[in-house]
N, C-alpha and C. Protein backbone atom coordinates (compact mmCIF):
# COMPACT_ATOMS: atom_id res chain seq x y z
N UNK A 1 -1.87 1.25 -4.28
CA UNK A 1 -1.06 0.04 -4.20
C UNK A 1 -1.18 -0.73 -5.51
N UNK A 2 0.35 -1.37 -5.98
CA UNK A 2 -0.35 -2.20 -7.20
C UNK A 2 0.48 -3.38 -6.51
N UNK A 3 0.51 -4.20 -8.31
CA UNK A 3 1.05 -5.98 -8.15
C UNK A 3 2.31 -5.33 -8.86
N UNK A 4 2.58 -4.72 -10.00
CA UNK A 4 3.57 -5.02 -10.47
C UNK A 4 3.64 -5.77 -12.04
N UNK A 5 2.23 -6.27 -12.46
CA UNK A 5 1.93 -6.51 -13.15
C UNK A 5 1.48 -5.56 -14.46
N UNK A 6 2.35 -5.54 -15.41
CA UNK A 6 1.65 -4.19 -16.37
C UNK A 6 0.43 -4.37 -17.21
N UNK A 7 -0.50 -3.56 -17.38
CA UNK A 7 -1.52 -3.75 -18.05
C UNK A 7 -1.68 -3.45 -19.54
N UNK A 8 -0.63 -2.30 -19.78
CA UNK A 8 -0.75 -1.64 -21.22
C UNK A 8 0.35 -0.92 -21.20
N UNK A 9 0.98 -0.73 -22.33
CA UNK A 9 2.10 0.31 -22.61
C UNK A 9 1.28 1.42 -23.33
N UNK A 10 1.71 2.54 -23.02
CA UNK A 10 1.03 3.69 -23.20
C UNK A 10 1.67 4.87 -24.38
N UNK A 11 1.38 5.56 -25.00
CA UNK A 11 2.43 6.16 -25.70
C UNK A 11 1.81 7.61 -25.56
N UNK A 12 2.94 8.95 -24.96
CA UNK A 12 3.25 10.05 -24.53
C UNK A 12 2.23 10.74 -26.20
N UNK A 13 1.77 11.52 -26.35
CA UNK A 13 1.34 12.26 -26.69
C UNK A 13 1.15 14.14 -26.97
N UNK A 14 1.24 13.86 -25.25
CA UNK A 14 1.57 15.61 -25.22
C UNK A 14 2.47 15.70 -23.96
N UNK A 15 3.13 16.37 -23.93
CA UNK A 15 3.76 17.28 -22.36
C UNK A 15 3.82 19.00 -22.59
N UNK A 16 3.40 19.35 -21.28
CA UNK A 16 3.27 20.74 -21.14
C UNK A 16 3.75 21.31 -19.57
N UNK A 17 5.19 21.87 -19.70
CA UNK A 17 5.81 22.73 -18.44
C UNK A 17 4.54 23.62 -17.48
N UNK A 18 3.91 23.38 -16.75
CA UNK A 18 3.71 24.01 -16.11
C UNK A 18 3.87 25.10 -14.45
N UNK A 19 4.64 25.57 -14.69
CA UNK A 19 5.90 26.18 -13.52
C UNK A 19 6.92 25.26 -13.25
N UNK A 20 6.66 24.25 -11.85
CA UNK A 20 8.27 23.38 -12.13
C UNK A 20 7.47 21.87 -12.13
N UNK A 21 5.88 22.22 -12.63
CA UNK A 21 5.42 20.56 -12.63
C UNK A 21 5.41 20.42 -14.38
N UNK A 22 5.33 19.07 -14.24
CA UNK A 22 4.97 18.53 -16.03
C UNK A 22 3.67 17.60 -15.99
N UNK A 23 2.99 18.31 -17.19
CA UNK A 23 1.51 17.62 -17.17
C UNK A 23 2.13 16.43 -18.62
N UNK A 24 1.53 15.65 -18.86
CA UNK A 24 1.95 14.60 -19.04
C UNK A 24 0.75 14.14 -20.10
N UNK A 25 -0.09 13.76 -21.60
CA UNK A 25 -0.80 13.29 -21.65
C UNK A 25 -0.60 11.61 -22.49
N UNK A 26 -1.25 10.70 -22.39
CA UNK A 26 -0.82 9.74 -22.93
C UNK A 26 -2.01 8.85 -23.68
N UNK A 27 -1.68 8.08 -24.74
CA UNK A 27 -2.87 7.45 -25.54
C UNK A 27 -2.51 5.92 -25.28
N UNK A 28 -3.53 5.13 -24.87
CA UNK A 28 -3.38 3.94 -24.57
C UNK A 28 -4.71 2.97 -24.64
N UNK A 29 -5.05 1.65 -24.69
CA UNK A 29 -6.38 1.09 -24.95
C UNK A 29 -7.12 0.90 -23.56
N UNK A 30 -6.23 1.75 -22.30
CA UNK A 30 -7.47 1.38 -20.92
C UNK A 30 -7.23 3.17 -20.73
N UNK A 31 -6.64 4.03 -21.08
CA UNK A 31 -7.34 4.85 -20.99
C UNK A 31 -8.63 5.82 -21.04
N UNK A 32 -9.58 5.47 -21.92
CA UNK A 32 -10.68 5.57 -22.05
C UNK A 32 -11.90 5.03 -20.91
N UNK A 33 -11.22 4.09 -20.04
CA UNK A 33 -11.32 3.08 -18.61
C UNK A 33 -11.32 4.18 -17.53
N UNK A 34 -10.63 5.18 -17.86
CA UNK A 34 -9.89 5.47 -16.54
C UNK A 34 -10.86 7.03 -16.00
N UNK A 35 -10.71 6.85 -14.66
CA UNK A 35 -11.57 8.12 -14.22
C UNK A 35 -10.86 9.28 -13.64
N UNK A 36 -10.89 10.61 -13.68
CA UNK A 36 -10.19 11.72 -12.99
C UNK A 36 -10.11 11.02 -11.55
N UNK A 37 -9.23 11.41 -10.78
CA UNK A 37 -8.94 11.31 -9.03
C UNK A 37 -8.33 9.80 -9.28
N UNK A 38 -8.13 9.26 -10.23
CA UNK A 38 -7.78 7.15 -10.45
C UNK A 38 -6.26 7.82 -10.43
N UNK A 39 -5.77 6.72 -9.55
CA UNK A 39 -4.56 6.23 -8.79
C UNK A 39 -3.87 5.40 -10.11
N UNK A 40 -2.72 5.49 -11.09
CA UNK A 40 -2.50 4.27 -12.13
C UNK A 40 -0.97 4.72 -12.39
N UNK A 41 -0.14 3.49 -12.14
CA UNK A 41 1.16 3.53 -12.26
C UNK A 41 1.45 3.87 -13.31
N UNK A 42 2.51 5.12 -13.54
CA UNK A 42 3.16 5.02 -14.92
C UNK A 42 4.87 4.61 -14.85
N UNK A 43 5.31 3.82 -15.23
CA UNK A 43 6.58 3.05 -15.09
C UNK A 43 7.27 3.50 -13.54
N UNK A 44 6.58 2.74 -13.18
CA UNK A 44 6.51 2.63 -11.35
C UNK A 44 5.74 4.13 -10.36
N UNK A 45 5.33 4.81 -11.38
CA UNK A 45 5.37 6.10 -10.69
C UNK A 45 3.57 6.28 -10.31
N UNK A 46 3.23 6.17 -9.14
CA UNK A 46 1.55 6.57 -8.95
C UNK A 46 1.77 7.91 -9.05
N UNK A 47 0.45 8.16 -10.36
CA UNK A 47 0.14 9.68 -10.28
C UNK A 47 -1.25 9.35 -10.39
N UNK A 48 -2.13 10.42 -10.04
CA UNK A 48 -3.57 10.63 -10.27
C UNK A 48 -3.68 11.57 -11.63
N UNK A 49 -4.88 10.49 -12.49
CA UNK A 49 -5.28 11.09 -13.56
C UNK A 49 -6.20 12.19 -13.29
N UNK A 50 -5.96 13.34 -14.04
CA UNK A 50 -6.37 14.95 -13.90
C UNK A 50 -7.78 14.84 -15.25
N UNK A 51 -7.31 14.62 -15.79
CA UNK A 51 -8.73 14.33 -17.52
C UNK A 51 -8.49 13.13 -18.46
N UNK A 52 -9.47 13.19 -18.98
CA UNK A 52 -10.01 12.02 -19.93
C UNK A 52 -10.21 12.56 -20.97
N UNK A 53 -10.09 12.14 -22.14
CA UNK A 53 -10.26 12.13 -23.38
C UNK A 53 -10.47 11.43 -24.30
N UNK A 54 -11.62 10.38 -24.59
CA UNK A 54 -11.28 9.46 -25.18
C UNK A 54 -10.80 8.04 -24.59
N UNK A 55 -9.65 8.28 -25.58
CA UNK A 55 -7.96 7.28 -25.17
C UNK A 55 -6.78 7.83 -24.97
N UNK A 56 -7.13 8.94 -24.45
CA UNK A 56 -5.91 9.77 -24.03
C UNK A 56 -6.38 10.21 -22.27
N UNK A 57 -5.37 10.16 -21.43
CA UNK A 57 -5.58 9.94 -20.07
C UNK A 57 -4.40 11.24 -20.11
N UNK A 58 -4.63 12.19 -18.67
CA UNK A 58 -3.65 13.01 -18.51
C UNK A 58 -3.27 13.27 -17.04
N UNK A 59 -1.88 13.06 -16.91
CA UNK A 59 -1.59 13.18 -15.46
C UNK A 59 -0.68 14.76 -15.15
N UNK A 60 -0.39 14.73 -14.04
CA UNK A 60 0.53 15.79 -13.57
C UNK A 60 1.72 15.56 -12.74
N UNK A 61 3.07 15.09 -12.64
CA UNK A 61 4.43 15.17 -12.29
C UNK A 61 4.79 16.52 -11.73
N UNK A 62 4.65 16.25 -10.52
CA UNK A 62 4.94 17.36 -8.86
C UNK A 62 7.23 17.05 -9.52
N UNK A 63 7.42 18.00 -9.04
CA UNK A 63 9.16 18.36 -9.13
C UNK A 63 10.25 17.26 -8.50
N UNK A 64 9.40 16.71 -6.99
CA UNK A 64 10.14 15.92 -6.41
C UNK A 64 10.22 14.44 -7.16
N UNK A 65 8.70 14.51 -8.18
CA UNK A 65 8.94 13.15 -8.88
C UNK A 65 9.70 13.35 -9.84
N UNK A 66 9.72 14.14 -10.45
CA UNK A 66 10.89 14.52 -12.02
C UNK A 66 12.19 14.07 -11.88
N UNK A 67 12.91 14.62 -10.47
CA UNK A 67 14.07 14.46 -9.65
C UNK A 67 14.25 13.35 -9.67
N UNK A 68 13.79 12.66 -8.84
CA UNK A 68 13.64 10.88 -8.21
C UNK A 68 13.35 9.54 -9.23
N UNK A 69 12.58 9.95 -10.57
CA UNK A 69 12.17 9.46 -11.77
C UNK A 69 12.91 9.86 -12.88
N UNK A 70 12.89 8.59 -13.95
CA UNK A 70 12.78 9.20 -15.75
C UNK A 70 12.05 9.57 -16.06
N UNK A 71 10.63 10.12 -16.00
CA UNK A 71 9.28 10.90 -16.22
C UNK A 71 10.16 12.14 -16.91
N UNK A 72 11.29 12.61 -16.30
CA UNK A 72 12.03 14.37 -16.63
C UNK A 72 12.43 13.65 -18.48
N UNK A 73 12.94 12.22 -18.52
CA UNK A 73 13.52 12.63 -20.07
C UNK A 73 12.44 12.07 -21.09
N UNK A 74 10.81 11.35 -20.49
CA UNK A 74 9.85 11.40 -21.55
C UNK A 74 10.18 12.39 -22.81
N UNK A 75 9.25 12.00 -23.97
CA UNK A 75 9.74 12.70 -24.92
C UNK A 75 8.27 12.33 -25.71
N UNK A 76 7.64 12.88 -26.65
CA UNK A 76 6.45 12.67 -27.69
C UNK A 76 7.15 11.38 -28.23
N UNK A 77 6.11 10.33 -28.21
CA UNK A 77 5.85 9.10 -28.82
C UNK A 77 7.07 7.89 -27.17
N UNK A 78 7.74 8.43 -26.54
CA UNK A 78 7.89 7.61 -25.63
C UNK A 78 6.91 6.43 -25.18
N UNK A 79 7.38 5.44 -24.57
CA UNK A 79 6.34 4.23 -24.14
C UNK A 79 6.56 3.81 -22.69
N UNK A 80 5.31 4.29 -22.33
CA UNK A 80 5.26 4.23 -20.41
C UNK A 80 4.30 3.20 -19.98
N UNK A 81 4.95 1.96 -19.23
CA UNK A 81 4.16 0.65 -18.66
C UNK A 81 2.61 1.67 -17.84
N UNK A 82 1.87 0.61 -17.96
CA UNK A 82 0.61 1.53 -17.07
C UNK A 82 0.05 0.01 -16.43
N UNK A 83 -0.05 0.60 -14.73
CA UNK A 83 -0.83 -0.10 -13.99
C UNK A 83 -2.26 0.44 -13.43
N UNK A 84 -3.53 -0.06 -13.73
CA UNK A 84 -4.20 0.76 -12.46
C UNK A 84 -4.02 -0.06 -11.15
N UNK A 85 -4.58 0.30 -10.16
CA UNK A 85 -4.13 0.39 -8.84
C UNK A 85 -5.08 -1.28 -8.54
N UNK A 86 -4.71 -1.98 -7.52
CA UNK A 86 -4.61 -3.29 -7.19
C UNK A 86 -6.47 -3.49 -6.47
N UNK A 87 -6.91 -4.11 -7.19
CA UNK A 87 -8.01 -4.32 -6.68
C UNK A 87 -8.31 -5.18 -5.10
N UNK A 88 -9.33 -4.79 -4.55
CA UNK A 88 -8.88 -5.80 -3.07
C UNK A 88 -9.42 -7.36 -3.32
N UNK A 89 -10.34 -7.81 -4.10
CA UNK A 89 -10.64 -9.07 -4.95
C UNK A 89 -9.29 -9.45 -5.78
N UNK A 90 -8.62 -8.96 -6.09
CA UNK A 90 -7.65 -9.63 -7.00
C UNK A 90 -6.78 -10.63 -6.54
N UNK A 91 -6.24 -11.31 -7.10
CA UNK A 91 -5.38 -11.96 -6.86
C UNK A 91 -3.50 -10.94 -6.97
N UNK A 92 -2.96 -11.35 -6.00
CA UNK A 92 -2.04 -10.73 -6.23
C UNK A 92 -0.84 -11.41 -7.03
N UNK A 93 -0.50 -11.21 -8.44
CA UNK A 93 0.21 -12.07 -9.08
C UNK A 93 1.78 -11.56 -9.20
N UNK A 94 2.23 -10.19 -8.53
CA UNK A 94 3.78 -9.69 -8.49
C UNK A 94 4.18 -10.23 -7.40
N UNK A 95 3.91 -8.35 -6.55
CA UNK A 95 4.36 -8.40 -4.81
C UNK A 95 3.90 -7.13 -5.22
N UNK A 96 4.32 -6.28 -4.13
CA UNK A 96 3.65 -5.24 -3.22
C UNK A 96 4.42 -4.04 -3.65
N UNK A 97 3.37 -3.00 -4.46
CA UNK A 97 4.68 -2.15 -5.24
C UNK A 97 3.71 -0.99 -4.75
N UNK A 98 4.31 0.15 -4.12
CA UNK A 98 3.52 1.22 -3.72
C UNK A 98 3.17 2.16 -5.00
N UNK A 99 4.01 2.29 -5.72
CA UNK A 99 3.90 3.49 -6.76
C UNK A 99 5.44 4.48 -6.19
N UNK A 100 5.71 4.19 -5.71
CA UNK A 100 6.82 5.49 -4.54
C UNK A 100 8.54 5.12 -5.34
N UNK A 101 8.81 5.48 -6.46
CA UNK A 101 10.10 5.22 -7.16
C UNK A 101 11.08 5.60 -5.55
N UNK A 102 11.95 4.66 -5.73
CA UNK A 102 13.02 5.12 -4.34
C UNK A 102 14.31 5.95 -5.53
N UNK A 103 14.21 5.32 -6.68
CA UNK A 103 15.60 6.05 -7.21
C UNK A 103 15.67 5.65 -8.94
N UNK A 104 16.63 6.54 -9.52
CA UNK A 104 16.77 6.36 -10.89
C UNK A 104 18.04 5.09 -11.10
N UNK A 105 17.85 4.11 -11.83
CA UNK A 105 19.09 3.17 -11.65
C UNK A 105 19.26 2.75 -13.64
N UNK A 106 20.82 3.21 -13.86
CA UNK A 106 21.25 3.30 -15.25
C UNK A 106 21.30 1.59 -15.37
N UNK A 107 21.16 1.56 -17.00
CA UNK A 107 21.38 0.14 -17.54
C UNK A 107 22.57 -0.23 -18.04
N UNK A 108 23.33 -1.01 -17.17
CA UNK A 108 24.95 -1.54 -17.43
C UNK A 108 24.89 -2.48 -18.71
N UNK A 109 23.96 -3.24 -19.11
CA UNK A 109 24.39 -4.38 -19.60
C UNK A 109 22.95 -5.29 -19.67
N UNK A 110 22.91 -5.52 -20.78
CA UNK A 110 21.90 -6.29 -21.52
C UNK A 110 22.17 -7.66 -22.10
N UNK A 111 21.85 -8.92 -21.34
CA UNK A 111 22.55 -10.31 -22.40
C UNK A 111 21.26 -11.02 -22.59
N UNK A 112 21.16 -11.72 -24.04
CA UNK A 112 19.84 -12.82 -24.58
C UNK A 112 20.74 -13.79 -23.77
N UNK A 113 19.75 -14.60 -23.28
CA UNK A 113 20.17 -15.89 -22.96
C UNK A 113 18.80 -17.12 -22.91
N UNK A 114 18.56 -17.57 -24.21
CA UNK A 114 17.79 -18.57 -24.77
C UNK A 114 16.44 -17.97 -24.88
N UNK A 115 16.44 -16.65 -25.14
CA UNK A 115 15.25 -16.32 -25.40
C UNK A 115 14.71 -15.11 -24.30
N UNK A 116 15.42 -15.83 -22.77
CA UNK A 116 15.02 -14.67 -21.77
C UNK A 116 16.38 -13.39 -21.96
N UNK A 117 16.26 -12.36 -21.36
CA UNK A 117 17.13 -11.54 -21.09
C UNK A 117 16.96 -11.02 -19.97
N UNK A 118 18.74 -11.35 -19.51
CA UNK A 118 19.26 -10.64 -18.06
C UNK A 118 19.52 -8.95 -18.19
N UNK A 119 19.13 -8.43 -17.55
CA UNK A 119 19.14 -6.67 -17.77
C UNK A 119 20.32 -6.61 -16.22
N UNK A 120 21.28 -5.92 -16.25
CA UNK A 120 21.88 -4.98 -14.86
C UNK A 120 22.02 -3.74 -14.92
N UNK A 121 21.02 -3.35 -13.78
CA UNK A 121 20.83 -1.97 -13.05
C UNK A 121 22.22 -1.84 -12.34
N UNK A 122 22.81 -0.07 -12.30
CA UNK A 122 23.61 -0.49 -11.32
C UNK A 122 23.07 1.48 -10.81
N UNK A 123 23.00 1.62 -9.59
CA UNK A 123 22.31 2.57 -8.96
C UNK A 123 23.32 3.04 -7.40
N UNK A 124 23.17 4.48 -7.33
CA UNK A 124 23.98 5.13 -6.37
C UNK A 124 23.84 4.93 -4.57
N UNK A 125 22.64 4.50 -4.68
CA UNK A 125 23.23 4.05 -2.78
C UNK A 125 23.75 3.19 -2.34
N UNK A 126 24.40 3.40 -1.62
CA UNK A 126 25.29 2.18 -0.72
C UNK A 126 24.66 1.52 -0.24
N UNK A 127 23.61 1.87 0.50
CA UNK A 127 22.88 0.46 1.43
C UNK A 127 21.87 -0.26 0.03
N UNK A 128 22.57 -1.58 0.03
CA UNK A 128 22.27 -2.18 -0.71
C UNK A 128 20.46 -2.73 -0.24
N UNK A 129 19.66 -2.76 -0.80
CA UNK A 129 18.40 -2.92 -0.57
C UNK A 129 17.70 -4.40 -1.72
N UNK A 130 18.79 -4.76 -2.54
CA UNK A 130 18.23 -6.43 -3.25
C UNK A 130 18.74 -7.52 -2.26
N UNK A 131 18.31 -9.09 -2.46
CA UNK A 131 18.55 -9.70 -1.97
C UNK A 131 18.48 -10.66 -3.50
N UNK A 132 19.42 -11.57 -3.24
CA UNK A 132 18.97 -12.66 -4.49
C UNK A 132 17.37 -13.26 -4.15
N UNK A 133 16.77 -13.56 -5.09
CA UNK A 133 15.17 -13.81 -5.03
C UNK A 133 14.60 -12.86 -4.59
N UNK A 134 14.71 -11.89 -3.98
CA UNK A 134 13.97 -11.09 -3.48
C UNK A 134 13.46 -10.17 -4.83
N UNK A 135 11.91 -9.22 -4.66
CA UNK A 135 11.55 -8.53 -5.07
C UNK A 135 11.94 -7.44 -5.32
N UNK A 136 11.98 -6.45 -6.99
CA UNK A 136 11.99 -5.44 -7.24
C UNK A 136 11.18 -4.98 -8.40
N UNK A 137 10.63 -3.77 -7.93
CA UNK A 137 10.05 -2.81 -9.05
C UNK A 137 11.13 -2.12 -10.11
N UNK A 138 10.77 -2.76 -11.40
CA UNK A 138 11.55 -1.92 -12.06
C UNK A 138 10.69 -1.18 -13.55
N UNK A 139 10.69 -0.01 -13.96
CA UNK A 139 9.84 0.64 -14.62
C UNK A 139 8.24 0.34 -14.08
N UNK A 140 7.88 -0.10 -12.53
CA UNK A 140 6.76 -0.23 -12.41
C UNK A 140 6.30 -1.78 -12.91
N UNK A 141 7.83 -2.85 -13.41
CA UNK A 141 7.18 -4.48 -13.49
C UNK A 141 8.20 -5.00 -12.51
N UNK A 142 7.00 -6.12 -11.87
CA UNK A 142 7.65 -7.01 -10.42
C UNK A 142 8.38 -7.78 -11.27
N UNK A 143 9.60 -8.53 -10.25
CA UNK A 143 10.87 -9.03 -10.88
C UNK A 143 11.23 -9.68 -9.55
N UNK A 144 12.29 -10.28 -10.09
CA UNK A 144 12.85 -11.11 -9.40
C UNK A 144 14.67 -11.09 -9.74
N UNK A 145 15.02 -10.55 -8.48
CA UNK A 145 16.26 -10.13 -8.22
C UNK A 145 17.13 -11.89 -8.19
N UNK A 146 18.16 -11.74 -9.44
CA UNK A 146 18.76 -12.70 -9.64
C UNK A 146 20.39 -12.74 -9.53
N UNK A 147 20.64 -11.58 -8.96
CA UNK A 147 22.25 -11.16 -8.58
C UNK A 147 22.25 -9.99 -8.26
N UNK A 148 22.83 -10.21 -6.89
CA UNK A 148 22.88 -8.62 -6.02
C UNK A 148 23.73 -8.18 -5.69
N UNK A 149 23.81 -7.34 -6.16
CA UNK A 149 25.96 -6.11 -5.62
C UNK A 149 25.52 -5.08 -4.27
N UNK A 150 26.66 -4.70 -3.89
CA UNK A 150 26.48 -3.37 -3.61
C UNK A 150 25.81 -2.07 -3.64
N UNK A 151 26.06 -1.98 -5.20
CA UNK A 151 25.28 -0.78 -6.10
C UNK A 151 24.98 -1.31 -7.16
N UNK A 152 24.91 -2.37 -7.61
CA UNK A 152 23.72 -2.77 -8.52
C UNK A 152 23.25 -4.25 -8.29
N UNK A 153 22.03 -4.65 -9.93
CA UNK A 153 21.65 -6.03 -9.62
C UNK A 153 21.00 -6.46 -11.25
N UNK A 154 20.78 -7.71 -11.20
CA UNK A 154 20.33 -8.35 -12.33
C UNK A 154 18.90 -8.81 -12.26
N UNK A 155 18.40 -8.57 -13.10
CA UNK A 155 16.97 -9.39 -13.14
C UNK A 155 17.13 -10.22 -14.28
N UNK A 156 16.31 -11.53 -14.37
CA UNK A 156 16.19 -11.85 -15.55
C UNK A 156 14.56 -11.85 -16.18
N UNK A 157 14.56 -11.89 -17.64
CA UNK A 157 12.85 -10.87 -17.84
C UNK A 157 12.87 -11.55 -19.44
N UNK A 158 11.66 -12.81 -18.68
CA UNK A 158 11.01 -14.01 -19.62
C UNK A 158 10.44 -12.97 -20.93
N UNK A 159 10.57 -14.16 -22.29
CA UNK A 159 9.81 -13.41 -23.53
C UNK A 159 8.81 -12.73 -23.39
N UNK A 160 7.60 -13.15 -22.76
CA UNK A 160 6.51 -12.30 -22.44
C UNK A 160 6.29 -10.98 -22.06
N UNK A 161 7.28 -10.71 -20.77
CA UNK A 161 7.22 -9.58 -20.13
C UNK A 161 8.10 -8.83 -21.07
N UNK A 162 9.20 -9.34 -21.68
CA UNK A 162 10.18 -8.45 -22.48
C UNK A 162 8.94 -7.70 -23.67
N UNK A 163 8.15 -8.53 -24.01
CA UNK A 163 7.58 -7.86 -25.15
C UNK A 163 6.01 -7.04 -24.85
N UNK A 164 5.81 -7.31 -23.73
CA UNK A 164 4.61 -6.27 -23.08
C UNK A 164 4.61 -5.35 -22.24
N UNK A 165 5.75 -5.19 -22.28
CA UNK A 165 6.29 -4.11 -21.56
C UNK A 165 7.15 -2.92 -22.09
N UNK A 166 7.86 -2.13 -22.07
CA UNK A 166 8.48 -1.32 -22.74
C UNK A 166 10.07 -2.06 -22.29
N UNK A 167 10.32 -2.80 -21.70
CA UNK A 167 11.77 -3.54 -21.55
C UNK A 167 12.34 -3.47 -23.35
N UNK A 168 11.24 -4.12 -23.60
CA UNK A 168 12.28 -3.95 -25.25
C UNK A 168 12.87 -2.77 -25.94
N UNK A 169 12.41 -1.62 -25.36
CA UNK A 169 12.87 -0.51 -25.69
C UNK A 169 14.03 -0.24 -24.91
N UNK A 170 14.40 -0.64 -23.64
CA UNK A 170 15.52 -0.11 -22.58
C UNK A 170 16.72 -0.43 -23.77
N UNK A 171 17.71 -0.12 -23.98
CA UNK A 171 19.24 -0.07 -24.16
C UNK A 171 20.38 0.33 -23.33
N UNK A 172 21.63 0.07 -23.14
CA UNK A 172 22.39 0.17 -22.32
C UNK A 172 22.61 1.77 -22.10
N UNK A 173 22.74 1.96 -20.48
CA UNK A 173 23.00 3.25 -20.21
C UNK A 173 21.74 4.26 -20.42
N UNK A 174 20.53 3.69 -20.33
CA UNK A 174 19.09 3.90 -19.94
C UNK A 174 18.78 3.95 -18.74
N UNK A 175 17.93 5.36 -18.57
CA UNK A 175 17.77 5.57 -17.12
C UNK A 175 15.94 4.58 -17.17
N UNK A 176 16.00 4.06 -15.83
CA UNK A 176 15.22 3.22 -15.51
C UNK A 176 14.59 3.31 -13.57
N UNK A 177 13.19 3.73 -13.37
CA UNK A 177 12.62 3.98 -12.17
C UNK A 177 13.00 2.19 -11.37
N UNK A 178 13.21 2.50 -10.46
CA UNK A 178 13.06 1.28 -9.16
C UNK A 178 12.56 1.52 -7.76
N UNK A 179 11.81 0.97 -7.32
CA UNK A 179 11.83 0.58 -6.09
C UNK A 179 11.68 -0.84 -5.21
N UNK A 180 12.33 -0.13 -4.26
CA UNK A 180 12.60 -1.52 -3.82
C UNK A 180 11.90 -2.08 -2.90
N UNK A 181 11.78 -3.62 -2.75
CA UNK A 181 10.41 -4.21 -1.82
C UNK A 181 10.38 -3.23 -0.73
N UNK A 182 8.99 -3.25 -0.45
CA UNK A 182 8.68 -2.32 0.93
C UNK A 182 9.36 -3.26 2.32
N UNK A 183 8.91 -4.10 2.72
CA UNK A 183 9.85 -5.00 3.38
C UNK A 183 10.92 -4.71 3.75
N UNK A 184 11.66 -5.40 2.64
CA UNK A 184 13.03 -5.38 2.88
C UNK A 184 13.73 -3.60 3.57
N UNK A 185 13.03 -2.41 3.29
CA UNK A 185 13.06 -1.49 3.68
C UNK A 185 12.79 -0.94 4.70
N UNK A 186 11.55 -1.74 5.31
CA UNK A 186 11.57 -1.46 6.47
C UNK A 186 12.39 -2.31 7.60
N UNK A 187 12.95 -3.39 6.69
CA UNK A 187 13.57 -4.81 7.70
C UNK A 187 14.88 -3.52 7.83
N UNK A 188 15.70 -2.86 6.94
CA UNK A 188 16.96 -2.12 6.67
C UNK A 188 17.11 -1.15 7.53
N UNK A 189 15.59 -0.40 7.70
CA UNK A 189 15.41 0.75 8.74
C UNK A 189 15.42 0.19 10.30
N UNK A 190 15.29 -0.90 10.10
CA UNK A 190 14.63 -1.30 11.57
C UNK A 190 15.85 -1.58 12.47
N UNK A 191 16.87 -2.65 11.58
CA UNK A 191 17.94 -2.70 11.67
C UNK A 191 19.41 -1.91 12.18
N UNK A 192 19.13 -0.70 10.99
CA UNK A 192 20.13 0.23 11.35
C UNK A 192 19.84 0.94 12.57
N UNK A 193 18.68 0.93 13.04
CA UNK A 193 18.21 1.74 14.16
C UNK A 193 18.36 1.13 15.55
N UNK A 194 18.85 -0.37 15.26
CA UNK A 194 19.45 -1.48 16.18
C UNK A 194 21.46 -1.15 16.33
N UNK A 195 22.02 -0.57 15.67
CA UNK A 195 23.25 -0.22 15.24
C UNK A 195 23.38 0.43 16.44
């Protein structure tokens, strides 16, 4: 379980095909932190770290995540948000982000507006799952849903987070991991099953 809160941007190092999984290695300043069997978001995605090295941490990407994630178009020197997993002392400063990407959602449209920038996702399912104010994971950082469609939505994403995060790297028509509040998902399931 995390917050949503990123800890470090990480930068890709190695990838290696192994049958239809991808091992993944990455150099970052809490990798050296981190222990084999550790649970740590990489732009929304929980994988368990496999080895240590140093400052290089290495995970493994199962097929169904490649599919469901941007993890498939990483590339050497890419930059992946990293969470470790939510302490039960902590304070919780996002919302409630499992690690569990629900879907890949492209970047329509990028505007500065006084410093912050509004980003719109716009993504293929119909059952719409934002709410205005409501919570979303996006690359693995909590947000706050500020216009909600159909098939897409807006966040807006203060100087801070724009620059500690890999947001500054997104450009339009960038594939980008989301999921959406657990909640609201189960409020959707619960619902339709009232239909």
């Amino acid at each position: 379980m995390f917050t949503g809160i990123i800890e470090e941007i990480a930068e890709v190092v190695a990838l290696k095909k192994e049958g239809s999984n991808l091992k993944i290695s990455l150099k970052s300043n809490i990798s050296k932190k981190l222990k084999i069997d550790q649970s740590v978001s990489h732009n929304g995605v929980c994988l368990t770290v496999i080895d240590t090295n140093k400052n290089i941490h290495t995970v493994t990407v199962i097929k169904e995540t490649l599919t469901k994630s941007n993890l498939s178009t990483l590339k050497i020197g890419s930059k992946v948000n990293l969470e470790r997993s939510l302490e039960i002392n902590s304070r919780l400063d996002g919302h409630m982000v499992q690690g569990h990407v629900d879907q890949v959602a492209v970047c329509t449209s990028i505007k500065e507006e006084n410093g912050s920038h509004i980003f719109t996702f716009k993504y293929s399912e119909t059952n719409n799952l934002t709410v205005e104010k409501g919570s979303i994971s996006v690359n693995g950082v909590s947000l706050t849903v500020v216009d909600s469609k159909d098939t897409s939505f807006s966040i807006a994403v203060i100087p801070y987070t724009y620059q500690n995060t890999n947001f500054h790297l997104i450009n339009k028509g960038d594939n980008v991991n989301i999921e959406f509040d657990i909640l609201g998902k189960y409020i959707a399931k619960m619902f339709c099953k009232k239909l």
